[in-house]
Every structure is written in structure tokens, then in C-alpha cells.
N, C-alpha and C. Protein backbone atom coordinates (compact mmCIF):
# COMPACT_ATOMS: atom_id res chain seq x y z
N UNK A 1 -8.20 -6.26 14.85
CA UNK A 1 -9.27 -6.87 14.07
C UNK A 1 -8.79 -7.13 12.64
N UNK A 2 -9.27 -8.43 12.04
CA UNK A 2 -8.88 -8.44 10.55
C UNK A 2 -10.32 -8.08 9.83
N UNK A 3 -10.27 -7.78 8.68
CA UNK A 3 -11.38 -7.67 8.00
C UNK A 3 -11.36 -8.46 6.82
N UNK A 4 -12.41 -9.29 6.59
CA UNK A 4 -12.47 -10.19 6.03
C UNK A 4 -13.66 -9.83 5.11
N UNK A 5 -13.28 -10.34 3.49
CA UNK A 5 -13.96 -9.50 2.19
C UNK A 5 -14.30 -10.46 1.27
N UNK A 6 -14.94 -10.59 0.65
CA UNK A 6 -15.03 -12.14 -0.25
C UNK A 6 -14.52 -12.89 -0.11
N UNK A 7 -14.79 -13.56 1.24
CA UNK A 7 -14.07 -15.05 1.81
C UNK A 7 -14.17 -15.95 0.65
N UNK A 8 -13.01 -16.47 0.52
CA UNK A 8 -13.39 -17.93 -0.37
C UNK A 8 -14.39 -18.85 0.34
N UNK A 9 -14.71 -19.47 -0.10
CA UNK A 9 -15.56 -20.59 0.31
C UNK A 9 -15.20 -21.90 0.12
N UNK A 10 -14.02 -21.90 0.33
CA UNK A 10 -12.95 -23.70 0.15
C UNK A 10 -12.78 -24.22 1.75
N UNK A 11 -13.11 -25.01 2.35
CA UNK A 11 -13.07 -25.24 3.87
C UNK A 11 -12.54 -24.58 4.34
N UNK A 12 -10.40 -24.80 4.28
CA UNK A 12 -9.41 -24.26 5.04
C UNK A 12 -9.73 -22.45 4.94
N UNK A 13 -10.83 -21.73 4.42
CA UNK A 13 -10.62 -20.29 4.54
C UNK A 13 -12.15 -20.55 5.40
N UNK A 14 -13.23 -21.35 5.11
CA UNK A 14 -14.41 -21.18 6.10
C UNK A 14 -13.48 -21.65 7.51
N UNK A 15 -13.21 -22.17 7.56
CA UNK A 15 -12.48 -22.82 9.30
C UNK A 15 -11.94 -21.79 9.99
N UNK A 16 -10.93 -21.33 8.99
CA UNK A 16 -10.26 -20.31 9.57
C UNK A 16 -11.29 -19.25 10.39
N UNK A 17 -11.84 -18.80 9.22
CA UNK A 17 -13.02 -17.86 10.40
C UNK A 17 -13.96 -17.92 10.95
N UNK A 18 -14.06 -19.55 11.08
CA UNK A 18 -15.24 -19.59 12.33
C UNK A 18 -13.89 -19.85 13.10
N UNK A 19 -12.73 -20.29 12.97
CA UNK A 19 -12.05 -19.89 14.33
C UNK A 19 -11.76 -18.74 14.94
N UNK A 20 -11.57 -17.77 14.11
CA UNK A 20 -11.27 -16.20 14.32
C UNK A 20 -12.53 -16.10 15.07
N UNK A 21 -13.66 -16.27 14.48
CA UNK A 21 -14.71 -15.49 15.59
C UNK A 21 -14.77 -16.39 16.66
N UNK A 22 -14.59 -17.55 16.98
CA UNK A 22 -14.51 -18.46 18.15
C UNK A 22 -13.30 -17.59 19.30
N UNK A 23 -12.01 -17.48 18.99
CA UNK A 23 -11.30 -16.26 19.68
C UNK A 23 -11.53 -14.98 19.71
N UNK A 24 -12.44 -14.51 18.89
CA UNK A 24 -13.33 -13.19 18.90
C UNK A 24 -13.84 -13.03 19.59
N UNK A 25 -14.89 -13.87 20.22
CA UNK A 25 -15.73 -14.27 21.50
C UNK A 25 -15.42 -14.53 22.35
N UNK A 26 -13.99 -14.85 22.45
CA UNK A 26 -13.46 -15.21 23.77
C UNK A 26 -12.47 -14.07 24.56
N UNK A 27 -12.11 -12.72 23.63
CA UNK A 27 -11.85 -12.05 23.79
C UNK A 27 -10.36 -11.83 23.69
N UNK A 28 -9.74 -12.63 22.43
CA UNK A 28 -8.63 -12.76 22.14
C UNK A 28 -8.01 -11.51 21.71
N UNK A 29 -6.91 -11.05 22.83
CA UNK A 29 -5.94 -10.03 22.70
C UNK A 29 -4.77 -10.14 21.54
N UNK A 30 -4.61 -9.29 20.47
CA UNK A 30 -4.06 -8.81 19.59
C UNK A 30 -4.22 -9.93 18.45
N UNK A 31 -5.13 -10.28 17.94
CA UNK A 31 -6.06 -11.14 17.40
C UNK A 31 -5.30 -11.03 15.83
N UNK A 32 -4.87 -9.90 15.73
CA UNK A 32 -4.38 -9.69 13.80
C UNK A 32 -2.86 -10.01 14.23
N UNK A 33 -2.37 -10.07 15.13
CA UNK A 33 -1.07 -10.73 14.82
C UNK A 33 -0.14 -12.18 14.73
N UNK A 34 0.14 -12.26 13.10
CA UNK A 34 0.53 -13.19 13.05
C UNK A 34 2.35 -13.23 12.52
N UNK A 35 3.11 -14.35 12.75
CA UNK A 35 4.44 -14.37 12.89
C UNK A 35 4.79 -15.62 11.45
N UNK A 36 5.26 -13.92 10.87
CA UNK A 36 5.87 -14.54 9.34
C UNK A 36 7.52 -14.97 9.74
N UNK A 37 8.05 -16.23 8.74
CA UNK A 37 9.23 -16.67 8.94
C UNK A 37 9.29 -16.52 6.99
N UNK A 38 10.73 -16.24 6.80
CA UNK A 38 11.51 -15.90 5.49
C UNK A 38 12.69 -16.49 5.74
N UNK A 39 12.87 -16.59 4.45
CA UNK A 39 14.98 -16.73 4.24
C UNK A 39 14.96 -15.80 3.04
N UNK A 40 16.24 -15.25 3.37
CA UNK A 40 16.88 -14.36 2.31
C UNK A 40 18.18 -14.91 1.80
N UNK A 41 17.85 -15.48 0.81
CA UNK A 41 18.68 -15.75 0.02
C UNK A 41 20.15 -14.96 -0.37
N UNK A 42 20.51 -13.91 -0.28
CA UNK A 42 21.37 -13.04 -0.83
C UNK A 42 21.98 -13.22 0.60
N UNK A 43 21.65 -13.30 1.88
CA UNK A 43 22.63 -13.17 3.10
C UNK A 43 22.18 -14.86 3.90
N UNK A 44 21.95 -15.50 3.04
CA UNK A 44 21.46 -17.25 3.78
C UNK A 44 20.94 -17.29 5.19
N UNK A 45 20.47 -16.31 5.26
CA UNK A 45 19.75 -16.19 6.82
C UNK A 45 17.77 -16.76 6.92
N UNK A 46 17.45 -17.29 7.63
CA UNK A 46 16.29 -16.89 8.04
C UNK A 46 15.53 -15.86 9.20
N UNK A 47 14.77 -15.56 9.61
CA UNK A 47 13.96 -14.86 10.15
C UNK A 47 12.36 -15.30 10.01
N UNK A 48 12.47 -14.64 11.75
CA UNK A 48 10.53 -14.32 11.72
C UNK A 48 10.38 -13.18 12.84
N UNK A 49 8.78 -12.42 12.42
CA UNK A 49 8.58 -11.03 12.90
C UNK A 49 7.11 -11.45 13.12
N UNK A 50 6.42 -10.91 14.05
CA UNK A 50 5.35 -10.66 14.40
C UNK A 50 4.60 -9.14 13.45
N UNK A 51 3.56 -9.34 12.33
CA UNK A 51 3.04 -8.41 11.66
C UNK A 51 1.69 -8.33 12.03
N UNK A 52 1.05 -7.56 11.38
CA UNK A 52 -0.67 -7.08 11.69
C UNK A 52 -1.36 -7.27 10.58
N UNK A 53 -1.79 -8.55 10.69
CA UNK A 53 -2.61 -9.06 9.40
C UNK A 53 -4.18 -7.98 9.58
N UNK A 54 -4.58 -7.55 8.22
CA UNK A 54 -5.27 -6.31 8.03
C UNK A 54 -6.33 -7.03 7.65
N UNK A 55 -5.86 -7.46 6.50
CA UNK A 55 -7.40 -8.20 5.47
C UNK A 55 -7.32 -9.75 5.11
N UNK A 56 -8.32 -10.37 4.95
CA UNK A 56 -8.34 -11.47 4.18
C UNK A 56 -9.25 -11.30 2.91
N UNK A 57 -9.48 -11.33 1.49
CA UNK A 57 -10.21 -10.76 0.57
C UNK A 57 -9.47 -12.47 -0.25
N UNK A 58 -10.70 -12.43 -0.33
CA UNK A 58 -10.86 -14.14 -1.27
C UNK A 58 -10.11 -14.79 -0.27
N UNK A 59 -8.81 -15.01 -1.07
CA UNK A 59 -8.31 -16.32 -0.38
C UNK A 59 -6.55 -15.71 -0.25
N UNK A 60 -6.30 -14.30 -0.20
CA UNK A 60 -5.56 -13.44 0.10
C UNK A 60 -5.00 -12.94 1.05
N UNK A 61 -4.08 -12.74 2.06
CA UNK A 61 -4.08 -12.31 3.24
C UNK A 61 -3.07 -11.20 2.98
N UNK A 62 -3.34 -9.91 3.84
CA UNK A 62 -2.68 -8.97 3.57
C UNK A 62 -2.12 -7.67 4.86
N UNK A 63 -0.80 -7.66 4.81
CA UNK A 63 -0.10 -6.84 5.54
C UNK A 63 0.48 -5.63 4.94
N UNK A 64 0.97 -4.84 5.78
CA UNK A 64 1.70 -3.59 5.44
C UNK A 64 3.30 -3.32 5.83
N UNK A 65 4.22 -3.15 5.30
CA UNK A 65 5.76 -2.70 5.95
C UNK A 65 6.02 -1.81 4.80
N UNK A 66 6.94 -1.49 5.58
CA UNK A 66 8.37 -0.39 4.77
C UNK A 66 8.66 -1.54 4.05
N UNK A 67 8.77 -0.86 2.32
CA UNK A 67 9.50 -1.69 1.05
C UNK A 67 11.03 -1.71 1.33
N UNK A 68 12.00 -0.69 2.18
CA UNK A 68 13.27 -0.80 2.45
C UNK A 68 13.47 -1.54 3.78
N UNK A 69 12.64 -2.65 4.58
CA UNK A 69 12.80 -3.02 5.66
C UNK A 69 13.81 -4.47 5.15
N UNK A 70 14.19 -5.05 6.09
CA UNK A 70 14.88 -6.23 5.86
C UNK A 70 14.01 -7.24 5.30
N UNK A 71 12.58 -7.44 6.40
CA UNK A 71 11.94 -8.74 5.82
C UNK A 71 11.27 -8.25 4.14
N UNK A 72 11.26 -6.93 4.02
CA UNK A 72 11.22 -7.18 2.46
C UNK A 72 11.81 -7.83 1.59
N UNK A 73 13.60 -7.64 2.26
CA UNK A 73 14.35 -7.96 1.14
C UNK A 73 14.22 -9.49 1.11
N UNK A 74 14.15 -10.08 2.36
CA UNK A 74 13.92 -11.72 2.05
C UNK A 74 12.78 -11.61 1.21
N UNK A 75 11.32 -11.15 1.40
CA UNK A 75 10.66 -11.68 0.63
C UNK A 75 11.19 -11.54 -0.83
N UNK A 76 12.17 -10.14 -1.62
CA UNK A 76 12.12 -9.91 -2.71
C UNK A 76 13.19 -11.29 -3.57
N UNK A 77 13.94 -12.11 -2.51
CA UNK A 77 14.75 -12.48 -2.72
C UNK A 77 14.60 -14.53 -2.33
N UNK A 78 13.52 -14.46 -2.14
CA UNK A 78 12.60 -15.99 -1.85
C UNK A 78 10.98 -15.51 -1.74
N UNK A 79 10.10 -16.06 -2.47
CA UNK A 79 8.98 -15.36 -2.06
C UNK A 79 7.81 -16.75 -1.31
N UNK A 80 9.03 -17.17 -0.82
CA UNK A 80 8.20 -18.75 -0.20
C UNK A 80 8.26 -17.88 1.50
N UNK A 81 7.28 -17.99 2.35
CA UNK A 81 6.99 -17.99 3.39
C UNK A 81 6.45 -18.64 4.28
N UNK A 82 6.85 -18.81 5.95
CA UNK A 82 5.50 -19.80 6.62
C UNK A 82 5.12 -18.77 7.74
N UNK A 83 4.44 -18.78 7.59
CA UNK A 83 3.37 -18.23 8.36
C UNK A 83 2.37 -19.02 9.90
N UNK A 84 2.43 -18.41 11.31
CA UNK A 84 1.87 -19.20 12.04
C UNK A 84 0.92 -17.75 12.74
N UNK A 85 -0.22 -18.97 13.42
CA UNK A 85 -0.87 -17.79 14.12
C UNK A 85 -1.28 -18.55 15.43
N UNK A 86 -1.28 -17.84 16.53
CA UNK A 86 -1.67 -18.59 18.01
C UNK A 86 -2.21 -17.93 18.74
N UNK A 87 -4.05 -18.33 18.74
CA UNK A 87 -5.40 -17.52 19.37
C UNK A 87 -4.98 -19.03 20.82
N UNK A 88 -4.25 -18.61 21.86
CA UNK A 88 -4.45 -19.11 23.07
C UNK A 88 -5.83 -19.05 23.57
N UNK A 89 -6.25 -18.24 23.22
CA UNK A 89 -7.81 -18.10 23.94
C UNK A 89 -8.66 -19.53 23.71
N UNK A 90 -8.25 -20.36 22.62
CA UNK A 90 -9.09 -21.06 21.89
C UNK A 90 -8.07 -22.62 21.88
N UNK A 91 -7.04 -22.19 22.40
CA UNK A 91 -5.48 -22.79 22.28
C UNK A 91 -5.71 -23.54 20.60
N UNK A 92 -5.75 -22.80 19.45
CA UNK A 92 -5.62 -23.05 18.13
C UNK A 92 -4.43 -22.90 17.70
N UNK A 93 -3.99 -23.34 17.05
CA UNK A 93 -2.27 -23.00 16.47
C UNK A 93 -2.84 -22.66 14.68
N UNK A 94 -2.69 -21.65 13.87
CA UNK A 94 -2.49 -21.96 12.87
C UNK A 94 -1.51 -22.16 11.62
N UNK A 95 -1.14 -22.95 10.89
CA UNK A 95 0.31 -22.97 10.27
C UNK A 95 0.21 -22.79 8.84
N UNK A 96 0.29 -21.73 8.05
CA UNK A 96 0.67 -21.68 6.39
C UNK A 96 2.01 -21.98 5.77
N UNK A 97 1.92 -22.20 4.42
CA UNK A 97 3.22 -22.12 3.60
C UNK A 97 2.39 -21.58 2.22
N UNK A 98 3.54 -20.23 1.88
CA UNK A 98 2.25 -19.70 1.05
C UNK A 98 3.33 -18.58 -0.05
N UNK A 99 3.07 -18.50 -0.74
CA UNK A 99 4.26 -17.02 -1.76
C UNK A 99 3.55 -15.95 -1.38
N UNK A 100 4.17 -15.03 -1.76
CA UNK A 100 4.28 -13.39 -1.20
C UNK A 100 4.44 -12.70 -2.41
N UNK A 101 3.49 -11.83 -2.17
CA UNK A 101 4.21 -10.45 -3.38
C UNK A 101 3.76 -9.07 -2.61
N UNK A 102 4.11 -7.61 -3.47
CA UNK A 102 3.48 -7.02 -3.36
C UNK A 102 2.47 -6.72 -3.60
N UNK A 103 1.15 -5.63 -2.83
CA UNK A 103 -0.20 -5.14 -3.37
C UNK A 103 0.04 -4.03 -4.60
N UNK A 104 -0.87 -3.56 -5.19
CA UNK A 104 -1.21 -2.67 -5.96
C UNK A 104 -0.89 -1.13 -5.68
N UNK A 105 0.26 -0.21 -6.27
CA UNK A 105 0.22 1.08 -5.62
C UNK A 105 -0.68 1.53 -5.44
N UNK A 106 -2.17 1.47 -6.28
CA UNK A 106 -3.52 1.61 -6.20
C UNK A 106 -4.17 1.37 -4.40
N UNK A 107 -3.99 0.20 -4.20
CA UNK A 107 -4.40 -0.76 -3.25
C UNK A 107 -3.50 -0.08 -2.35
N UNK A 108 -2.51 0.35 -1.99
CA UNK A 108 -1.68 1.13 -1.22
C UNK A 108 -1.98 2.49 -0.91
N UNK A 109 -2.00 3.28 -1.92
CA UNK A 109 -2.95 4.62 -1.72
C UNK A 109 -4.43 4.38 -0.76
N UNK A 110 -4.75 3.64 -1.00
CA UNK A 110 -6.26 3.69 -0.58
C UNK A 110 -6.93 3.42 0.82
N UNK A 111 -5.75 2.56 1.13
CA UNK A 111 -5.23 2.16 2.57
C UNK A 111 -4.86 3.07 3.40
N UNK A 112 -3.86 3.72 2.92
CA UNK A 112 -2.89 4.76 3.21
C UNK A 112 -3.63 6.42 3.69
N UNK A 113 -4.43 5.96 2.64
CA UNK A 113 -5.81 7.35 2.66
C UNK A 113 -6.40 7.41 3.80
N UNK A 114 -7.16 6.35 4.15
CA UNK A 114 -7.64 5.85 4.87
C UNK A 114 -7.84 5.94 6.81
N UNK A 115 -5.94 5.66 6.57
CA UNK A 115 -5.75 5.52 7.83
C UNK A 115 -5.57 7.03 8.76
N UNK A 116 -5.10 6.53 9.92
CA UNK A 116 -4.83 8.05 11.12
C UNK A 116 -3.24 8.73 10.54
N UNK A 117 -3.91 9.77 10.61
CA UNK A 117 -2.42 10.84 10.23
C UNK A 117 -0.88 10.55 10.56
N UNK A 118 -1.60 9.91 12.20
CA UNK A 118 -0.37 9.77 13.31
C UNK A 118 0.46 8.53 13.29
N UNK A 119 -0.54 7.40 12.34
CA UNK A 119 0.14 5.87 11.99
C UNK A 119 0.87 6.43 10.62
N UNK A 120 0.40 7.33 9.64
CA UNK A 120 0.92 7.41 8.08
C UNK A 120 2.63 8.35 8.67
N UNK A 121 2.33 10.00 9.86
CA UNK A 121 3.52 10.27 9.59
C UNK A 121 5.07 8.96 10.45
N UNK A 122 4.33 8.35 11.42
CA UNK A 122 5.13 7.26 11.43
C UNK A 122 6.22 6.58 10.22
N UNK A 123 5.21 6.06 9.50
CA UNK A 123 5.80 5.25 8.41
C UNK A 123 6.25 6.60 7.75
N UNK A 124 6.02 7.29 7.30
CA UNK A 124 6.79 8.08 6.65
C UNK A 124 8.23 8.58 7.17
N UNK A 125 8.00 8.56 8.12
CA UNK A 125 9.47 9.14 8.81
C UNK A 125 10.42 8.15 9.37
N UNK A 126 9.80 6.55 8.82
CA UNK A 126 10.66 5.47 10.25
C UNK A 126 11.97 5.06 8.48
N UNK A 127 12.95 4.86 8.82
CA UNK A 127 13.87 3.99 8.15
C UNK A 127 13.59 2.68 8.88
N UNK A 128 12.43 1.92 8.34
CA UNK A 128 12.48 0.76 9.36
C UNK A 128 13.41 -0.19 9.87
N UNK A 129 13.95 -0.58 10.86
CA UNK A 129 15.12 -1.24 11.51
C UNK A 129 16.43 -0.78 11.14
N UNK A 130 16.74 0.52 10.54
CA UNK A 130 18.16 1.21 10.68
C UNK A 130 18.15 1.94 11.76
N UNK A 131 19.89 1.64 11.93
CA UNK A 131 20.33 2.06 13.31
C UNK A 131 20.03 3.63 13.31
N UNK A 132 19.83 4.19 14.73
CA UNK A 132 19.41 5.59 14.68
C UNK A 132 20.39 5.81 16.14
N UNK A 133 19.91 7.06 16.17
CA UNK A 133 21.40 7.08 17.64
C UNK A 133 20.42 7.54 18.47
N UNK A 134 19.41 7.86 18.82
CA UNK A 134 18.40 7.52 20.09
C UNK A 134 16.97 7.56 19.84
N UNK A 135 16.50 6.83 20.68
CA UNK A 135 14.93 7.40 21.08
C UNK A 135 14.81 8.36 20.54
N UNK A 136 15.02 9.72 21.25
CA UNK A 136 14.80 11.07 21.04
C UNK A 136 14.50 11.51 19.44
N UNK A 137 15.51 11.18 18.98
CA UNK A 137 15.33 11.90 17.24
C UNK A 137 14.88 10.53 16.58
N UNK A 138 13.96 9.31 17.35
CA UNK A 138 12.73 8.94 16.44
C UNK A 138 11.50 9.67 16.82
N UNK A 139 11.66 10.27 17.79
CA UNK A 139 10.51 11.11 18.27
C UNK A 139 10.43 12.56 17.39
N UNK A 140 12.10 13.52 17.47
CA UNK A 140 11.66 14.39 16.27
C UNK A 140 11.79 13.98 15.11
N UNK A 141 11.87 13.38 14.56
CA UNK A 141 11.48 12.20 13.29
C UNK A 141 9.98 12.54 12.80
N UNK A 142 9.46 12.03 13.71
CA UNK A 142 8.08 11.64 14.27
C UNK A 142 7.24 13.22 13.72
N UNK A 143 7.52 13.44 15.05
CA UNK A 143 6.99 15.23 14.92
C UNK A 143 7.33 15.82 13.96
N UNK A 144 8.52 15.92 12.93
CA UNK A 144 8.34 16.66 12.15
C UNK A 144 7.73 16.19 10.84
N UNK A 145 7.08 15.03 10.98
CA UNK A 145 6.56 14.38 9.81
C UNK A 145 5.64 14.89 9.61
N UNK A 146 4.50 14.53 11.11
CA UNK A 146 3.89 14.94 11.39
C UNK A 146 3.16 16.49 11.03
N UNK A 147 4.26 17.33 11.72
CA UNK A 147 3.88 18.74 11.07
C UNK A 147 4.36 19.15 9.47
N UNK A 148 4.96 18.82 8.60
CA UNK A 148 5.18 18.81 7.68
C UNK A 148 4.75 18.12 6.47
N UNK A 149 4.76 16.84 6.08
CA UNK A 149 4.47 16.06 4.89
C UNK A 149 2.76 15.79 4.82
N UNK A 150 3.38 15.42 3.74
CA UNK A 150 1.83 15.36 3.38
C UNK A 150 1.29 13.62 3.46
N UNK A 151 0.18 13.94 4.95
CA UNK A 151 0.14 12.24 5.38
C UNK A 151 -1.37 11.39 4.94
N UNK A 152 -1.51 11.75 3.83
CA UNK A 152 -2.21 11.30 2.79
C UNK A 152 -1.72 10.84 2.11
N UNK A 153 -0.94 11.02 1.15
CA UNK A 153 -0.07 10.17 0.06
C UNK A 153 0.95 9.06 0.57
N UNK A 154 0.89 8.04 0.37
CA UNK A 154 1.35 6.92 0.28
C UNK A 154 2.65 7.09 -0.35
N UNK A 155 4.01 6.53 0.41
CA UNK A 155 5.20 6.99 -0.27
C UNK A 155 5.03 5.63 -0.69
N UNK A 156 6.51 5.53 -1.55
CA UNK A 156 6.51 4.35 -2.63
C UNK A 156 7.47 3.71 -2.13
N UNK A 157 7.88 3.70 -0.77
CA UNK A 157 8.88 2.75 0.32
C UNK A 157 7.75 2.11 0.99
N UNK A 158 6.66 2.38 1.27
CA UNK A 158 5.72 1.71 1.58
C UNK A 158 4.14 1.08 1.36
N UNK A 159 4.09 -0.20 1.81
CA UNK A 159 3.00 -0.23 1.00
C UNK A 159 2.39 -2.18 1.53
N UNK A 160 1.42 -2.62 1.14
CA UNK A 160 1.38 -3.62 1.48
C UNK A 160 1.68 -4.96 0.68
N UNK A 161 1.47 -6.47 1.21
CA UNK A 161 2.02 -7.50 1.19
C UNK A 161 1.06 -8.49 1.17
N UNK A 162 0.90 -9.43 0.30
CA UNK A 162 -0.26 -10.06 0.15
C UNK A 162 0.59 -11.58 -0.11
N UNK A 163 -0.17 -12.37 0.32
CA UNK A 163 0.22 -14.07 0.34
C UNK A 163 -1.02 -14.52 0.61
N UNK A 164 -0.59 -15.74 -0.91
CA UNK A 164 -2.10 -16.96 -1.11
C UNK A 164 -1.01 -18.24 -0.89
N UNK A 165 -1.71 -18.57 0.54
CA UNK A 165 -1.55 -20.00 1.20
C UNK A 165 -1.63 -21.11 0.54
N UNK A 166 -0.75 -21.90 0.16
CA UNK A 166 -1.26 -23.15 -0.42
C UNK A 166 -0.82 -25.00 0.18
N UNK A 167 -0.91 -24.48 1.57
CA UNK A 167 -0.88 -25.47 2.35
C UNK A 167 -1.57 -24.47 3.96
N UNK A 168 -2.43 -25.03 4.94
CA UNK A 168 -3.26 -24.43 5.98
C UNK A 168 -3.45 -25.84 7.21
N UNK A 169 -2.53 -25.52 8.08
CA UNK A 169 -3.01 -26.67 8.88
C UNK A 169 -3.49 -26.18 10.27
N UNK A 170 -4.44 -26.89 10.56
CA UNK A 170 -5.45 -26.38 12.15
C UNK A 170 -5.07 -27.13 13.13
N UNK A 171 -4.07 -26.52 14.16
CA UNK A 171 -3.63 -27.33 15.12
C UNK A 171 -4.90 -27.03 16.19
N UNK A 172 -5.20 -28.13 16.87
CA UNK A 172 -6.38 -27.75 18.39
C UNK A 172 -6.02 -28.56 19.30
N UNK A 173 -5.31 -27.97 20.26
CA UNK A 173 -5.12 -28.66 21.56
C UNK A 173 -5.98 -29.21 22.13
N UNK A 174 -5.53 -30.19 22.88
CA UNK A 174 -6.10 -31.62 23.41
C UNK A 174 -5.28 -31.73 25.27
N UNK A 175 -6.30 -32.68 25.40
CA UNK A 175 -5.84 -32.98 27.34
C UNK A 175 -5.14 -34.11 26.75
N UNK A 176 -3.74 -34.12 27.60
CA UNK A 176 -3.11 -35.44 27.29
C UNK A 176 -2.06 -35.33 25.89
N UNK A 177 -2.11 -34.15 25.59
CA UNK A 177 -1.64 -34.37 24.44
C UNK A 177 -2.31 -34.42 22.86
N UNK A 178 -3.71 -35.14 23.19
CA UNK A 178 -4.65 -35.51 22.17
C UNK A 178 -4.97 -34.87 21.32
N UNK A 179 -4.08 -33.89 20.88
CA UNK A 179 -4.30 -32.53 19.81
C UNK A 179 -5.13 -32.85 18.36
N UNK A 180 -5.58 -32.11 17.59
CA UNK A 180 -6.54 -32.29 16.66
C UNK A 180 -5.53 -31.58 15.39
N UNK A 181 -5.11 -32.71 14.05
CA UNK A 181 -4.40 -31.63 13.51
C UNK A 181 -5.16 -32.09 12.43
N UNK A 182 -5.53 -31.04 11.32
CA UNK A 182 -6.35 -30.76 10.26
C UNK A 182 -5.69 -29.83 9.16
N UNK A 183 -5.13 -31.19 7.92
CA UNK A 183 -4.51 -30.15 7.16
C UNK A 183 -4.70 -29.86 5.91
N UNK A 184 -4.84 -29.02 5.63
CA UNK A 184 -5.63 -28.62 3.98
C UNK A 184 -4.25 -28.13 2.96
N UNK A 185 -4.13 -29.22 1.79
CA UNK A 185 -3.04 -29.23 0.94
C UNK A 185 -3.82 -28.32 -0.15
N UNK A 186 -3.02 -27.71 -1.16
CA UNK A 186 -3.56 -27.21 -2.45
C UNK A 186 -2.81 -28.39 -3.64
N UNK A 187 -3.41 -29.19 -3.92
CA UNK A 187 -2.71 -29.82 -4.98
C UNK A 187 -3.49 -30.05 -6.41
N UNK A 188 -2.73 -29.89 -7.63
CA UNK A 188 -3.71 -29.98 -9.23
C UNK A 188 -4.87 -28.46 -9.28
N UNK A 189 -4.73 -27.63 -8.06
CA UNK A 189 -5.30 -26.34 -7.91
C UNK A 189 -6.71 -27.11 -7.05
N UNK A 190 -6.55 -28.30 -6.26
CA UNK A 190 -8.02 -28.53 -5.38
C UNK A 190 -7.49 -28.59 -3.73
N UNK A 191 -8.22 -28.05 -3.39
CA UNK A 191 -7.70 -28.06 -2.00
C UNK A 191 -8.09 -30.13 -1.39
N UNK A 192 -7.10 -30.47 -0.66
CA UNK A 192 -7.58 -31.64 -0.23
C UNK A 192 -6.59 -31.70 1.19
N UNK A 193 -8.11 -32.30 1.82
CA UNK A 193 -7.76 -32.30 3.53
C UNK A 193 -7.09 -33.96 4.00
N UNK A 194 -6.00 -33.59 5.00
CA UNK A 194 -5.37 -34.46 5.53
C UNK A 194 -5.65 -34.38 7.31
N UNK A 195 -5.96 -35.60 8.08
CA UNK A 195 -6.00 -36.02 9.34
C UNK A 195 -4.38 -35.93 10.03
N UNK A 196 -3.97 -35.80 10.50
CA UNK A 196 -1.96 -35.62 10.90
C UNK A 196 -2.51 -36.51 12.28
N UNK A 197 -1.01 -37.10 12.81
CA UNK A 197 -1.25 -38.01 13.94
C UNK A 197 -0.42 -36.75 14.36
N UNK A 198 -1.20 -36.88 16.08
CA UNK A 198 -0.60 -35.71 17.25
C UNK A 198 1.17 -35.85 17.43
């Protein structure tokens, strides 16, 4: 589920969530995940990862990772991103291009507070995507986080990720091909909508 907090009220953020609840209703499986693409500049690579979009608050969208993970370092090192999301239920495609930063250590704590013991000693104990030499000792990893640290406090390797979109396009499949594309530019700071041929 995302949770959505002082929606803007500019079309491309009303659309968006009458589409969300349109795949809401339809009973769209893993509904908060959407697949960020980066380049990292320092190793000329790109990438994309499937994340768990949490919140939308204004016109904000916001995730969580390890600050020592890789796709951090692209973001720290290009903070241009595109962003797609695909509710099959509804066959919607959605497509951003949008900058990235970090949230608030504030805004991190509070989250962090928040959540299950068993998701915080996770992150506390994962070196996200470094090599480890098995299964097994991410499991006592795991467990001894678990029984040990303190899984209330928010370490300062982790924390969340916030990006304001300034391009939003609504792909909607069609019979035949006849797809519906609807695209909302940010330009002079006004949002203005474009028709796209299929």
C-alpha cells in the first residue's frame, strides 16, 4: 500500500490516484512497487531495481534503502532518475523523470520508529548488495541484530529517498494497439499536458 498525504492537486498527481485506487479495486498485487533506473556517473553504468514506494505527500514520492547501497551511489553521483510503474490489473504503464535526494534524519527516525522490529533489525544488519559467503550468516546477521541492537533508532546508513517528478506520462492500453498516452510536462514551474501518438 502507498500512503498518500497532501496530494497535490495538479492533474498528473489527481490521475495518478484515481489510478492507484482503480488497481486497488481490482486487486492489484504488490501495488507500491515501482522500478527506478539511474546512471552513476563515477563507474558510467546504468541500472534499475524494483523499490517500495511508501508515501506520496504533496507532490513527493518516497522510498527507503541502505545510504551504502550501490543505487545510492548513482543517485549521489546523478540525481536525475526515471522511474516506471506497471498496475497490469488496469494494464496502466506509468513513466517519470524526476531528481532525487535524501529525506530528513528527522523524517527517517520517525519512520524507522514506527516500523516492525524484524524489518528495522534487517536493515540494520544487511551490508546491502555486498558479497557475503552464505545464506546462513545473513540469517545470523539477522538474529543477532535482532537480539541485540537497539531497533528503534534509525542508523545513519539508512534512511529514505524522496523524488519530485517533473515530467508524468499515463500509458493505457488499447485493443489493437490503440493505447492512450497522456503526458504531463513541468515547464516555467506549470504543469502542461501533452496527447503522444501510440
Amino acid at each position: 500500500m502507498i500512503q498518500f498525504k497532501n496530494l497535490n492537486q495538479e492533474p498528473p498527481f489527481l490521475l495518478l490516484k484515481e489510478k492507484y485506487e482503480m488497481a486497488l479495486d481490482k486487486g492489484q498485487n504488490a501495488i507500491e512497487a515501482i522500478s527506478i533506473s539511474s546512471f552513476n556517473k563515477i563507474v558510467n553504468e546504468v541500472n534499475s531495481r524494483y523499490v517500495n514506494l511508501k508515501f506520496v505527500i504533496n507532490d513527493e514520492f518516497i522510498f527507503f534503502s541502505n545510504y551504502n547501497s550501490p543505487k545510492s551511489s548513482a543517485f549521489n553521483s546523478h540525481n536525475q532518475i526515471a522511474v516506471l510503474i506497471f498496475w497490469p490489473s488496469i494494464n496502466v504503464q506509468i513513466r517519470m523523470i524526476a531528481n532525487i535526494k535524501k529525506t530528513s534524519d528527522e523524517f527517517n527516525q520517525k519512520y524507522f520508529f514506527d516500523r516492525s522490529i524484524e524489518k528495522n533489525a534487517l536493515a540494520i544488519s544487511s551490508n546491502q548488495s555486498q558479497p557475503i559467503s552464505s545464506f546462513s550468516q545473513v540469517k545470523e546477521n539477522y538474529e543477532y541484530s535482532l537480539a541485540n541492537d537497539d531497533l528503534k533508532k534509525c542508523p545513519k546508513y539508512w534512511g529514505g529517498y524522496s523524488f519530485k517528478p517533473y515530467e508524468i506520462e499515463f500509458w493505457e492500453g488499447g485493443e489493437f494497439r490503440l493505447n492512450k498516452r497522456n503526458l504531463f510536462k513541468k515547464e516555467n514551474n506549470v504543469w502542461n499536458q501533452y496527447i503522444l501518438e501510440p
